[in-house]
C-alpha atoms as a PDB file:
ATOM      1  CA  UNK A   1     -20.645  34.034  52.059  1.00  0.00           C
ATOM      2  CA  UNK A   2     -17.904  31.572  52.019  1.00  0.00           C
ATOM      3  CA  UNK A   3     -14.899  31.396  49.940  1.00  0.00           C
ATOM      4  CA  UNK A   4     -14.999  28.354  46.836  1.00  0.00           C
ATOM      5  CA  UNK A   5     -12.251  26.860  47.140  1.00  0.00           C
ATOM      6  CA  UNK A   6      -9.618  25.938  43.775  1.00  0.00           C
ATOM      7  CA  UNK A   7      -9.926  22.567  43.455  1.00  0.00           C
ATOM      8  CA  UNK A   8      -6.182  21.863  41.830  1.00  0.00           C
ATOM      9  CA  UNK A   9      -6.385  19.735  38.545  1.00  0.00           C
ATOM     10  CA  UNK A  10      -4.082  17.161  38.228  1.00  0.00           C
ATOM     11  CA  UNK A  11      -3.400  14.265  35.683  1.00  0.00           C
ATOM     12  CA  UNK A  12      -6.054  11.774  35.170  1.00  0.00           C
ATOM     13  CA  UNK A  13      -4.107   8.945  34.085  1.00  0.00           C
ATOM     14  CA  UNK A  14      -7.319   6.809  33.161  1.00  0.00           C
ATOM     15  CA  UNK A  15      -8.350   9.884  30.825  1.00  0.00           C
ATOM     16  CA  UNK A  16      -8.588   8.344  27.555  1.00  0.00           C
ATOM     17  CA  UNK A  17      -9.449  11.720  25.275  1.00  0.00           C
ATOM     18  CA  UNK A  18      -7.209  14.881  23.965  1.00  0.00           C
ATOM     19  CA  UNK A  19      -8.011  17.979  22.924  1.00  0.00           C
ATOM     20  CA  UNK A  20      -7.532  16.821  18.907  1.00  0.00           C
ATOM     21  CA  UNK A  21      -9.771  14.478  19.302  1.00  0.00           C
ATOM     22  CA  UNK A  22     -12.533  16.138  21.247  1.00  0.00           C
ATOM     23  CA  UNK A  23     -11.798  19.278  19.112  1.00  0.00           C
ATOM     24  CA  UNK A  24     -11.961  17.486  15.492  1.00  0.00           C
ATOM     25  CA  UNK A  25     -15.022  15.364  17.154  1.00  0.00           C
ATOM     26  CA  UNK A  26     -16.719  18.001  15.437  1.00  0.00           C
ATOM     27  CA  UNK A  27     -18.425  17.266  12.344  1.00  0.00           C
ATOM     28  CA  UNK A  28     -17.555  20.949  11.083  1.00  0.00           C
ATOM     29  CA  UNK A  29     -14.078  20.330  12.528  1.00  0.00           C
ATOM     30  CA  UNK A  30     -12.927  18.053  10.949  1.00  0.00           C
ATOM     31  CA  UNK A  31     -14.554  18.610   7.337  1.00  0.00           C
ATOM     32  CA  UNK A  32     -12.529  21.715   7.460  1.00  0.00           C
ATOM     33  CA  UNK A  33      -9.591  20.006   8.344  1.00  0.00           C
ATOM     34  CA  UNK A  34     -10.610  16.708   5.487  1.00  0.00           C
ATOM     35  CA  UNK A  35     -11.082  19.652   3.084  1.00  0.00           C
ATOM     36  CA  UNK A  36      -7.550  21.693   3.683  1.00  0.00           C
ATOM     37  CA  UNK A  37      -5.527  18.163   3.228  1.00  0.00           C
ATOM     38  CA  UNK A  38      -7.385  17.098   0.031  1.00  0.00           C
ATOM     39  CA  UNK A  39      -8.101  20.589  -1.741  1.00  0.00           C
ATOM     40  CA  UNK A  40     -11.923  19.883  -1.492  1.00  0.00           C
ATOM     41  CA  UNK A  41     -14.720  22.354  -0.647  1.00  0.00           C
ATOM     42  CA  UNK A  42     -17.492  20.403   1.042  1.00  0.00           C
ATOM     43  CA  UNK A  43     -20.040  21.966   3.164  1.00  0.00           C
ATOM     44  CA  UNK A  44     -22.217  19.690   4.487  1.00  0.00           C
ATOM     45  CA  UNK A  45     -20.489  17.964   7.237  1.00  0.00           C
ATOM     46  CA  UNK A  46     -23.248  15.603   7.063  1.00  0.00           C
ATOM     47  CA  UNK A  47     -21.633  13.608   4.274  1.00  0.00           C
ATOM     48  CA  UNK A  48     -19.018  12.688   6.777  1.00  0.00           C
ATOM     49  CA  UNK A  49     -20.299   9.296   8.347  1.00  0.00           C
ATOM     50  CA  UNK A  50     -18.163   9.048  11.433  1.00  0.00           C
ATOM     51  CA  UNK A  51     -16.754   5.387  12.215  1.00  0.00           C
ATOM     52  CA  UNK A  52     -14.434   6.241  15.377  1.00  0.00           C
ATOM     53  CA  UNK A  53     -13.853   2.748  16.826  1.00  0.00           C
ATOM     54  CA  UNK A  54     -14.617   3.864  20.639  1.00  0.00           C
ATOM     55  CA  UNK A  55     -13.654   0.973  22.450  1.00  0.00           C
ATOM     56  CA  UNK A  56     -10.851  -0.085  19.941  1.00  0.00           C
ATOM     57  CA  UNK A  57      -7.781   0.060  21.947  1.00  0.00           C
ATOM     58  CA  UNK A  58      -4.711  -2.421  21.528  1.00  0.00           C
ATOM     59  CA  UNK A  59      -2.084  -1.780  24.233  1.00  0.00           C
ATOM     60  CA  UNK A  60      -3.701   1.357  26.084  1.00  0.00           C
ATOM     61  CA  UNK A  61      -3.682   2.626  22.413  1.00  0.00           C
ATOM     62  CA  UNK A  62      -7.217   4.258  20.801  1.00  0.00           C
ATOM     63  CA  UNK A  63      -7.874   5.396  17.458  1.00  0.00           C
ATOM     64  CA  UNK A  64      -8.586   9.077  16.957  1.00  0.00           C
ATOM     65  CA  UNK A  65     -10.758   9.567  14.423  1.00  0.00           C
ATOM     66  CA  UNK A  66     -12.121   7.527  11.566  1.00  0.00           C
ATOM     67  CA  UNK A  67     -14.559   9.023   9.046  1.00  0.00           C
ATOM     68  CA  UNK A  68     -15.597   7.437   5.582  1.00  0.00           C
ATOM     69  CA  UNK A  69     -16.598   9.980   2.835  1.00  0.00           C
ATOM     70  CA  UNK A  70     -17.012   9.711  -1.215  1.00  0.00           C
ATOM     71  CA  UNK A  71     -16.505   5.592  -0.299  1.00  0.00           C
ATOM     72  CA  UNK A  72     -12.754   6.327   0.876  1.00  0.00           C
ATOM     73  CA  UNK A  73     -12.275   5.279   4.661  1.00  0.00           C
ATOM     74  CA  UNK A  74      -9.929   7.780   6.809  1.00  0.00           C
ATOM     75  CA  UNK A  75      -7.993   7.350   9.815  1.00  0.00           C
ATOM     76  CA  UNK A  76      -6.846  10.148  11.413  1.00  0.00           C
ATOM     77  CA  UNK A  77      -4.263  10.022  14.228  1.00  0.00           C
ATOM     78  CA  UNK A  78      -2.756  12.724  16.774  1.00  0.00           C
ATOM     79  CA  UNK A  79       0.732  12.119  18.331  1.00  0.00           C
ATOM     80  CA  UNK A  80       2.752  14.673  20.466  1.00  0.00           C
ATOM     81  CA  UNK A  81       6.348  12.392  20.133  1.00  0.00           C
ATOM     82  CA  UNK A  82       7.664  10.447  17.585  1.00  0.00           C
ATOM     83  CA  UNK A  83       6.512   7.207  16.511  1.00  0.00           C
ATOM     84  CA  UNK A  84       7.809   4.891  13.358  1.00  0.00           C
ATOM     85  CA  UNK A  85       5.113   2.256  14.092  1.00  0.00           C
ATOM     86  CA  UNK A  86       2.414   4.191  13.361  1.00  0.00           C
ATOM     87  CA  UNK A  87       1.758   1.539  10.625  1.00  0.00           C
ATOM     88  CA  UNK A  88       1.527  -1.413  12.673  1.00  0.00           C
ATOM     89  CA  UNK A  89      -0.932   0.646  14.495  1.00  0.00           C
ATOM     90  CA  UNK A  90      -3.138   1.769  11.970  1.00  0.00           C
ATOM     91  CA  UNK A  91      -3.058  -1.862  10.669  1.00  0.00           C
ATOM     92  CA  UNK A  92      -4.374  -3.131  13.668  1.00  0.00           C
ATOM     93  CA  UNK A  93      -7.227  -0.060  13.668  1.00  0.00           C
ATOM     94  CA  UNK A  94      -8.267  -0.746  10.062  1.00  0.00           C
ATOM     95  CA  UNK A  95      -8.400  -5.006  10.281  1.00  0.00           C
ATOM     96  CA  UNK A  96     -10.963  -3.507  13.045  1.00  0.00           C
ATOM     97  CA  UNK A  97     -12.947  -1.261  11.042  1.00  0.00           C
ATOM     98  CA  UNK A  98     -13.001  -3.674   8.112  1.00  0.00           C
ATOM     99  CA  UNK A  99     -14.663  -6.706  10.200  1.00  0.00           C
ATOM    100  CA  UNK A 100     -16.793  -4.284  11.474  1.00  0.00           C
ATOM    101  CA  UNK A 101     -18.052  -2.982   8.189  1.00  0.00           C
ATOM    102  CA  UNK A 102     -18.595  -6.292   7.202  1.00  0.00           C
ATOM    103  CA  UNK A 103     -19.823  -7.863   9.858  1.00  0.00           C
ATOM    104  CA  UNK A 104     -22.632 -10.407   9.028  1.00  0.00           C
ATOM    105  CA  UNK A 105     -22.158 -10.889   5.648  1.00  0.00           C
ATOM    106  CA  UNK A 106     -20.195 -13.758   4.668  1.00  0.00           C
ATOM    107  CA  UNK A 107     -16.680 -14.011   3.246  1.00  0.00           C
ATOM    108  CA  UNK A 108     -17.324 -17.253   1.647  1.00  0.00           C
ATOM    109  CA  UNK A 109     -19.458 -15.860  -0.499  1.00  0.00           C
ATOM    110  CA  UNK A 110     -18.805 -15.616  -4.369  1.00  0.00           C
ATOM    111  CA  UNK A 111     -19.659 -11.732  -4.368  1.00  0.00           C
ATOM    112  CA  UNK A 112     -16.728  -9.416  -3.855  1.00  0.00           C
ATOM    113  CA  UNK A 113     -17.316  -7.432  -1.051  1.00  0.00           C
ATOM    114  CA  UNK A 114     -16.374  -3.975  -1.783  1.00  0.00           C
ATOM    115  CA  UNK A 115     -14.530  -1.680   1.204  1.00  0.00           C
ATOM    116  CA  UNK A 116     -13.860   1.476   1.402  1.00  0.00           C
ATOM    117  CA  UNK A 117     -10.201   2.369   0.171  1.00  0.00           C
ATOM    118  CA  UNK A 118      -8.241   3.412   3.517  1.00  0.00           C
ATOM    119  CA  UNK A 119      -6.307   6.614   4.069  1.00  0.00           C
ATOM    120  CA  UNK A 120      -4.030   6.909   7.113  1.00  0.00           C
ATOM    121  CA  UNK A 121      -2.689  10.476   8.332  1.00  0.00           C
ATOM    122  CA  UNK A 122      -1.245  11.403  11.903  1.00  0.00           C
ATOM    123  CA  UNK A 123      -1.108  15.440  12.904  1.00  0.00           C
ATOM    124  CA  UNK A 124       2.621  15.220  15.001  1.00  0.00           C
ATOM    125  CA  UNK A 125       3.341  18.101  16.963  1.00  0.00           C
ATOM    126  CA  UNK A 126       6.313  17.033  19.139  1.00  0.00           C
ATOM    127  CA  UNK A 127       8.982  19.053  20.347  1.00  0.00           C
ATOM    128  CA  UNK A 128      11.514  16.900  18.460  1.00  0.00           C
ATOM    129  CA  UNK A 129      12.751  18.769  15.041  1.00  0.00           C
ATOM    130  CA  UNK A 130      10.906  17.202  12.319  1.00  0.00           C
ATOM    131  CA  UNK A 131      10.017  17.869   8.284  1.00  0.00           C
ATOM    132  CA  UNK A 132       6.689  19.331   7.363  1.00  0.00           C
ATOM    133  CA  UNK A 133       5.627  15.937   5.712  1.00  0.00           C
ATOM    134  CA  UNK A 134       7.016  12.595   5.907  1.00  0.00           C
ATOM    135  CA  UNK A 135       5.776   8.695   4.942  1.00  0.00           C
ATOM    136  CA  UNK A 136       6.528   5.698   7.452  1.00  0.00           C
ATOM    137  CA  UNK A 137       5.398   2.040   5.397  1.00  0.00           C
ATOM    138  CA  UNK A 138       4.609  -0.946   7.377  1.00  0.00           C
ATOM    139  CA  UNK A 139       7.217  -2.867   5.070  1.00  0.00           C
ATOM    140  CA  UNK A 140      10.180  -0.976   7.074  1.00  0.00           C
ATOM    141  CA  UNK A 141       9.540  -3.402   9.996  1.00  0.00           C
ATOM    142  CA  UNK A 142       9.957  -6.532   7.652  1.00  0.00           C
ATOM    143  CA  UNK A 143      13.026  -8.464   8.541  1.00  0.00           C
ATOM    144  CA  UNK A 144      14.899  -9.506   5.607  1.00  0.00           C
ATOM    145  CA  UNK A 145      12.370  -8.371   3.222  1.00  0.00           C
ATOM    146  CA  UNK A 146      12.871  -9.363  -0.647  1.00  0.00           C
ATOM    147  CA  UNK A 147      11.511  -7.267  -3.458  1.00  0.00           C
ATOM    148  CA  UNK A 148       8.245  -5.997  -3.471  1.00  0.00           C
ATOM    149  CA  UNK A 149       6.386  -6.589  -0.236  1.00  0.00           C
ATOM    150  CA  UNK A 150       3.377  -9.182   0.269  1.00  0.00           C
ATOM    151  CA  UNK A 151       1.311  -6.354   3.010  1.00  0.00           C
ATOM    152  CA  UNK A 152       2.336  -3.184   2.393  1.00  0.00           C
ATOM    153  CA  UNK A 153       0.559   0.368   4.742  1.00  0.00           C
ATOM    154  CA  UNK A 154       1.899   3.605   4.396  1.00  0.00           C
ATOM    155  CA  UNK A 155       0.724   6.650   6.655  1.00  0.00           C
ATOM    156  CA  UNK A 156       1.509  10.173   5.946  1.00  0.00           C
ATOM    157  CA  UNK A 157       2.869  12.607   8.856  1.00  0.00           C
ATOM    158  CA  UNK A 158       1.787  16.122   8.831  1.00  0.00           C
ATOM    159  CA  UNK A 159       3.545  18.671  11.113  1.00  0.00           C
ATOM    160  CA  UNK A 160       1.059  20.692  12.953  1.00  0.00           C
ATOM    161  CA  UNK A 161       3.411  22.771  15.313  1.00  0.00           C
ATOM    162  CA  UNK A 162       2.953  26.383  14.954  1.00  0.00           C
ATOM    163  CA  UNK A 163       6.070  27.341  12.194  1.00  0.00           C
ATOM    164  CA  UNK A 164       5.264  24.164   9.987  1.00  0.00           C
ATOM    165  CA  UNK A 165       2.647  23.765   6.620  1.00  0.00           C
ATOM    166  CA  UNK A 166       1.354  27.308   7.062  1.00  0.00           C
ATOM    167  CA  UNK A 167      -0.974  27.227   4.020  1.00  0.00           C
ATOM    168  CA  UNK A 168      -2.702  23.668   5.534  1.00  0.00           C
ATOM    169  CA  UNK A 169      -2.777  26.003   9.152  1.00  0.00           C
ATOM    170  CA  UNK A 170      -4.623  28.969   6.842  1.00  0.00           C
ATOM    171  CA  UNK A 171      -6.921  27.138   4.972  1.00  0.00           C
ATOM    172  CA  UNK A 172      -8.282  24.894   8.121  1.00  0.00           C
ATOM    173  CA  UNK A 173      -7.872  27.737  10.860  1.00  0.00           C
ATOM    174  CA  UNK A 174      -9.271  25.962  13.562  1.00  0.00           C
ATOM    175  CA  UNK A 175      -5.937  23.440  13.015  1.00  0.00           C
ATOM    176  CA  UNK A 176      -3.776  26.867  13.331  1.00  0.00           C
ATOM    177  CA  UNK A 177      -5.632  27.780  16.778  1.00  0.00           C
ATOM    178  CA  UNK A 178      -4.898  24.502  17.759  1.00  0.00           C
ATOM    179  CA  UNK A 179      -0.924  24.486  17.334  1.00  0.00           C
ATOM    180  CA  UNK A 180      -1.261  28.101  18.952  1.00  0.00           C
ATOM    181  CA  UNK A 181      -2.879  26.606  22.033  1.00  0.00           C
ATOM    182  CA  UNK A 182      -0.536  23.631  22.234  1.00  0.00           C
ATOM    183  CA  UNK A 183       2.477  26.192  21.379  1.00  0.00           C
ATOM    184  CA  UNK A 184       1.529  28.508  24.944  1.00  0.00           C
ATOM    185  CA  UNK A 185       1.098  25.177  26.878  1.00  0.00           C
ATOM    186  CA  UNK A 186       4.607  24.537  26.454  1.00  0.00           C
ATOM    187  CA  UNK A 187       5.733  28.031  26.787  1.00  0.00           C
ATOM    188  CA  UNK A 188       4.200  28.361  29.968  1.00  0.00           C
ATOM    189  CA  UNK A 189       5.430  24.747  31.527  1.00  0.00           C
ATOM    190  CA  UNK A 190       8.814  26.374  31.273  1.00  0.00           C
ATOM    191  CA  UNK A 191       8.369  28.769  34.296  1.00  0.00           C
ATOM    192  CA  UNK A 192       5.306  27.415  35.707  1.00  0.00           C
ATOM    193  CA  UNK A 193       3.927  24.233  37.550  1.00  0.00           C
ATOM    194  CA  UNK A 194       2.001  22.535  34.750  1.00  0.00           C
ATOM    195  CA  UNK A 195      -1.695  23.030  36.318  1.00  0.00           C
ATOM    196  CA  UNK A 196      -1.202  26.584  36.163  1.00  0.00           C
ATOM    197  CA  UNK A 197       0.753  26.904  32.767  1.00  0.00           C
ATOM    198  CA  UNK A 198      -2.903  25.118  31.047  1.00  0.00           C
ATOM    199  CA  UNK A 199      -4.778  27.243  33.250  1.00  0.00           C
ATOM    200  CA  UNK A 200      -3.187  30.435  32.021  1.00  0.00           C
ATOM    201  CA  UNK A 201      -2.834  29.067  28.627  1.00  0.00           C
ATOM    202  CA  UNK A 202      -6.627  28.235  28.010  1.00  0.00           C
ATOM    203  CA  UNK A 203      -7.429  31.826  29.959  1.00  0.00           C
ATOM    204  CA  UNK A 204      -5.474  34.093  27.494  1.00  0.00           C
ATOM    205  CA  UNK A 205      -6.667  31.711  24.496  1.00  0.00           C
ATOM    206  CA  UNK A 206     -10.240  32.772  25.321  1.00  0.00           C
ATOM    207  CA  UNK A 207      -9.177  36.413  26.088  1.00  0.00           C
ATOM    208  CA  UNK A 208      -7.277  36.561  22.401  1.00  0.00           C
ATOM    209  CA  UNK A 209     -10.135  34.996  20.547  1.00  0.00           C
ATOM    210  CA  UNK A 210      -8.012  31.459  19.713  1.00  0.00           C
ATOM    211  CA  UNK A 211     -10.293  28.639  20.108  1.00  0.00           C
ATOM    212  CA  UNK A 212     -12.679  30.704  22.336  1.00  0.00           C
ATOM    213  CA  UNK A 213     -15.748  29.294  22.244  1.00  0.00           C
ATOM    214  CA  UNK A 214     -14.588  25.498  22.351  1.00  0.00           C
ATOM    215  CA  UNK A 215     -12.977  26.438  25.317  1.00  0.00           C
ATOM    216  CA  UNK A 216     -15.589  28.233  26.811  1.00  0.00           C
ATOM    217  CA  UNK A 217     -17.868  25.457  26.500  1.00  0.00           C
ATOM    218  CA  UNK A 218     -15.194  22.905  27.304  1.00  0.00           C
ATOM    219  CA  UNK A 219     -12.808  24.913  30.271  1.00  0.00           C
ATOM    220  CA  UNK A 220     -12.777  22.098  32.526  1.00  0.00           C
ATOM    221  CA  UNK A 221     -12.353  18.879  30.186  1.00  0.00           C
ATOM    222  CA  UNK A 222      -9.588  20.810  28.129  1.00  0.00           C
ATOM    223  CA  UNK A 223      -7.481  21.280  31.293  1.00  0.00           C
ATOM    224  CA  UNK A 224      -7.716  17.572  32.509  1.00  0.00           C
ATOM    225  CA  UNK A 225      -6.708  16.597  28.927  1.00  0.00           C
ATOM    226  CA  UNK A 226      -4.283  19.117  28.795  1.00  0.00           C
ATOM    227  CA  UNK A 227      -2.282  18.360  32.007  1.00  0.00           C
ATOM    228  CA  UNK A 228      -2.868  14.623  30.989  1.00  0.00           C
ATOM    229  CA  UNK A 229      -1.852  14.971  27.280  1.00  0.00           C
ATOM    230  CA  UNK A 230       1.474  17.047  28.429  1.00  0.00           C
ATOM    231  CA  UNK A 231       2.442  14.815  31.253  1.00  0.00           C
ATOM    232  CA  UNK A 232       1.790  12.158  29.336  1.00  0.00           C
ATOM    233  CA  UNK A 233       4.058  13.499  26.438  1.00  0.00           C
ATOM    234  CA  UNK A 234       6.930  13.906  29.045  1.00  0.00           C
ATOM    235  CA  UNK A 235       6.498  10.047  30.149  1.00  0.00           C
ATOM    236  CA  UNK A 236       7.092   9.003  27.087  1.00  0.00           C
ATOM    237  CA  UNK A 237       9.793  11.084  25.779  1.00  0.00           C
ATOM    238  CA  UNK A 238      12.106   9.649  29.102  1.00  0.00           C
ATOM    239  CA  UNK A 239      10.665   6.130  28.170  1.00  0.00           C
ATOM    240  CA  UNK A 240      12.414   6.701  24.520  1.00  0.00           C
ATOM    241  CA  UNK A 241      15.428   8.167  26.294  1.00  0.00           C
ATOM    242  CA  UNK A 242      15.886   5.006  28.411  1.00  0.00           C
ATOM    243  CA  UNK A 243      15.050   2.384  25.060  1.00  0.00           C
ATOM    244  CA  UNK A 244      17.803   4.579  22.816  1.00  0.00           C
ATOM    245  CA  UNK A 245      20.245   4.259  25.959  1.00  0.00           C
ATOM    246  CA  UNK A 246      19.060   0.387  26.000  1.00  0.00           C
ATOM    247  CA  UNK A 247      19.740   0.224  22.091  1.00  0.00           C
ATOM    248  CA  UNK A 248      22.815   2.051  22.465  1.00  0.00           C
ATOM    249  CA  UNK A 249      24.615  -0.539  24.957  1.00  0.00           C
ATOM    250  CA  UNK A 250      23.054  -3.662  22.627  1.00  0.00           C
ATOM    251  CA  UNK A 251      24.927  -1.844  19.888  1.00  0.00           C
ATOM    252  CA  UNK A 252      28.315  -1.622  21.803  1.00  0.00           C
ATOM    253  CA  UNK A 253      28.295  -4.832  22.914  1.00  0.00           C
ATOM    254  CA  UNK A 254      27.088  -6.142  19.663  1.00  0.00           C
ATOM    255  CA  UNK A 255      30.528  -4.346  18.346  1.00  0.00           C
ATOM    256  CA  UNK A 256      32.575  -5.719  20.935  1.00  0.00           C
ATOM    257  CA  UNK A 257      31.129  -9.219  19.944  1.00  0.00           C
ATOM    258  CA  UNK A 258      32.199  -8.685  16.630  1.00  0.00           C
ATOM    259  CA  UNK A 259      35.774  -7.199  17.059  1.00  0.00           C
ATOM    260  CA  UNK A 260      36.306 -10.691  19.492  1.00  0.00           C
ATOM    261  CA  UNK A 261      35.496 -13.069  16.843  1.00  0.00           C
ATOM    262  CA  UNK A 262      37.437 -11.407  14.211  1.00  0.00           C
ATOM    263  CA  UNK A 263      40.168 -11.265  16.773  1.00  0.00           C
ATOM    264  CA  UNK A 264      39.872 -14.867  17.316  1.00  0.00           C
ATOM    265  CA  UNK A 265      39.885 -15.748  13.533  1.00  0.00           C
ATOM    266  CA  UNK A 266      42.940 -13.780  12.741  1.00  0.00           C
ATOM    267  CA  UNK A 267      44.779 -15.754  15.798  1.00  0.00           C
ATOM    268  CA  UNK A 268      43.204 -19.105  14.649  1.00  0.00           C
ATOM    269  CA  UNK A 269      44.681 -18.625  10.927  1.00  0.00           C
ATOM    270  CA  UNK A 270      48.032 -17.274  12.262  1.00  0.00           C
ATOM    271  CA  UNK A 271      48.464 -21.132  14.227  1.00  0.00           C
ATOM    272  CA  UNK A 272      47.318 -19.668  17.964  1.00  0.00           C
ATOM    273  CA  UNK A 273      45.534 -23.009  19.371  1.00  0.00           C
ATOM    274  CA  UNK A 274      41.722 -22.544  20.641  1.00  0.00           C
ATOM    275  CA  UNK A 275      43.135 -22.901  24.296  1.00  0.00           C
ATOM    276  CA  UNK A 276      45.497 -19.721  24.150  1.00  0.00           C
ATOM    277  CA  UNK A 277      42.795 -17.498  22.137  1.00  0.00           C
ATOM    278  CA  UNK A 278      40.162 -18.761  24.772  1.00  0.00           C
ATOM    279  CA  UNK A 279      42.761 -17.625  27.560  1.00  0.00           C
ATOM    280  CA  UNK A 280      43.745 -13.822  25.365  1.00  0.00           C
ATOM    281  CA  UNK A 281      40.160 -12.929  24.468  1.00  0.00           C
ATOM    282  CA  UNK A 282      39.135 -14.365  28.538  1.00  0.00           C
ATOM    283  CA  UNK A 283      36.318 -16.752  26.802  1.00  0.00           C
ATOM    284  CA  UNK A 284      35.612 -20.626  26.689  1.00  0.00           C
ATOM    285  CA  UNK A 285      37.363 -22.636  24.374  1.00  0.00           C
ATOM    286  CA  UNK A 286      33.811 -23.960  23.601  1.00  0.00           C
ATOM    287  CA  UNK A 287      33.017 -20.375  22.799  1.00  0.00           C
ATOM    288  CA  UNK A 288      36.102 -19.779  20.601  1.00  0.00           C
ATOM    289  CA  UNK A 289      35.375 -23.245  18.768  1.00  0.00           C
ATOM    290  CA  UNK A 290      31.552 -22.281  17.883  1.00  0.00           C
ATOM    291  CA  UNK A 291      33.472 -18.299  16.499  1.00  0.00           C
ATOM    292  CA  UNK A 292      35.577 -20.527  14.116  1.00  0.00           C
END
């Protein structure tokens, strides 16, 4: 009889799932989850009426998971690194979800249409040091913005790595297998290639009881998401390097901008002529004349 042979998994950079999502895709998912964050005790996952935009996606991005229950429209959203426009995002996701609600009925009509009230909330579990709980506002990307803002989102973070909002990781425990999962991923990319650090990660998971039967069921599509979710996490922490680097030199030459025109003003007031501060400060006298 021959040998199979291992077929290596790699990353599937057209793979446009994760493991939150296609875990919390669950109706009885994620009504444990909606019920640890709000203190509720549903259990009929019925009454969740799923709304997941699947072929919503703005810049390679794709909502989560949307769910409307007791007439209150949620948005949840998974991200493995930092992100402070997470409020531009969700604004785009919910104009979406609103047109589609009310699609066919008219907005010129003299009957308020009603909408379900939206709730945004993003599960972070990035390596970087973060608080358990933290609120980003759309209104922090206004440019000189005056008293109370015209538009205003706000989306709540929620740390999901292993150490952080224990009680939210007891009361929804399939949440707490999760960040386990996630947690020996990342242990095991330190010594090993990254194929076999999900490999071995999803093996002992099953052996240990920690999301066992989703992963039974699901071996395969977890590792492809895996080794994509993970190598996509590590893409985008060295394209945030390379922007902060980018910011950083803006600032310092920003800085040296500013230190040459107040040079130039404090020459100009002490009777230096435009044509000797052009020549100190190695600029055009046009340059110098626009400073003063």
């Amino acid at each position: 009889m021959a040998k199979r042979k291992n077929k290596k998994v790699t990353a599937n950079r057209n793979y446009k799932d994760t493991v939150f999502r296609k875990l919390f895709s669950d109706r009885r998912n994620l009504l444990s989850l909606y019920n640890a964050i709000n203190g509720t005790a549903y259990t009929d996952e019925m009454k969740l009426e799923i709304v997941t935009l699947e072929n919503a996606i703005y810049m390679g991005m794709k909502n989560d998971l949307a769910f409307i229950i007791d007439t209150n429209l949620f948005l949840y959203e998974h991200q493995s690194t930092y992100n402070p426009n997470m409020p531009l995002r969700d604004l785009f996701y919910i104009s979406s979800e609103y047109q589609k609600l009310v699609d066919r009925k008219s907005l010129y009509s003299s009957i308020l249409l009603k909408l379900p009230a939206p709730n945004f909330i993003v599960f972070y579990n990035g390596k970087r040091k973060m608080p358990d709980r933290w609120t980003n506002c759309l209104s922090e990307s206004y440019e000189n913005q005056q008293g109370d803002p015209n538009l205003e989102l706000k989306v709540v973070t929620i740390n999901i790595n292993r150490d952080c909002n224990r009680k939210l990781m007891e009361q929804c425990r399939i949440l707490g297998e999760y960040a386990q999962y996630v947690e020996k991923v990342r242990k095991n990319a330190e010594t090993m290639s990254l194929d076999t650090a999900v490999k071995e990660a999803v093996d002992e998971c099953i052996q240990k009881g920690i999301l066992a039967d989703f992963l039974r069921v699901n071996r395969a599509e977890v590792i492809a998401m895996s080794i994509f979710e993970y190598d996509k996490e590590e893409e985008e922490k060295k394209l945030q390097a390379t922007y902060e680097k980018i910011g950083e030199k803006r600032g310092e030459k920003q800085g040296e901008l500013k230190k040459a025109k107040s040079i130039a003003i404090s020459l100009a007031q002490e009777g230096e002529s435009v044509e000797r501060i052009a020549r100190i400060l190695g600029e055009t006298e046009k340059t110098i004349k626009e400073w003063l």
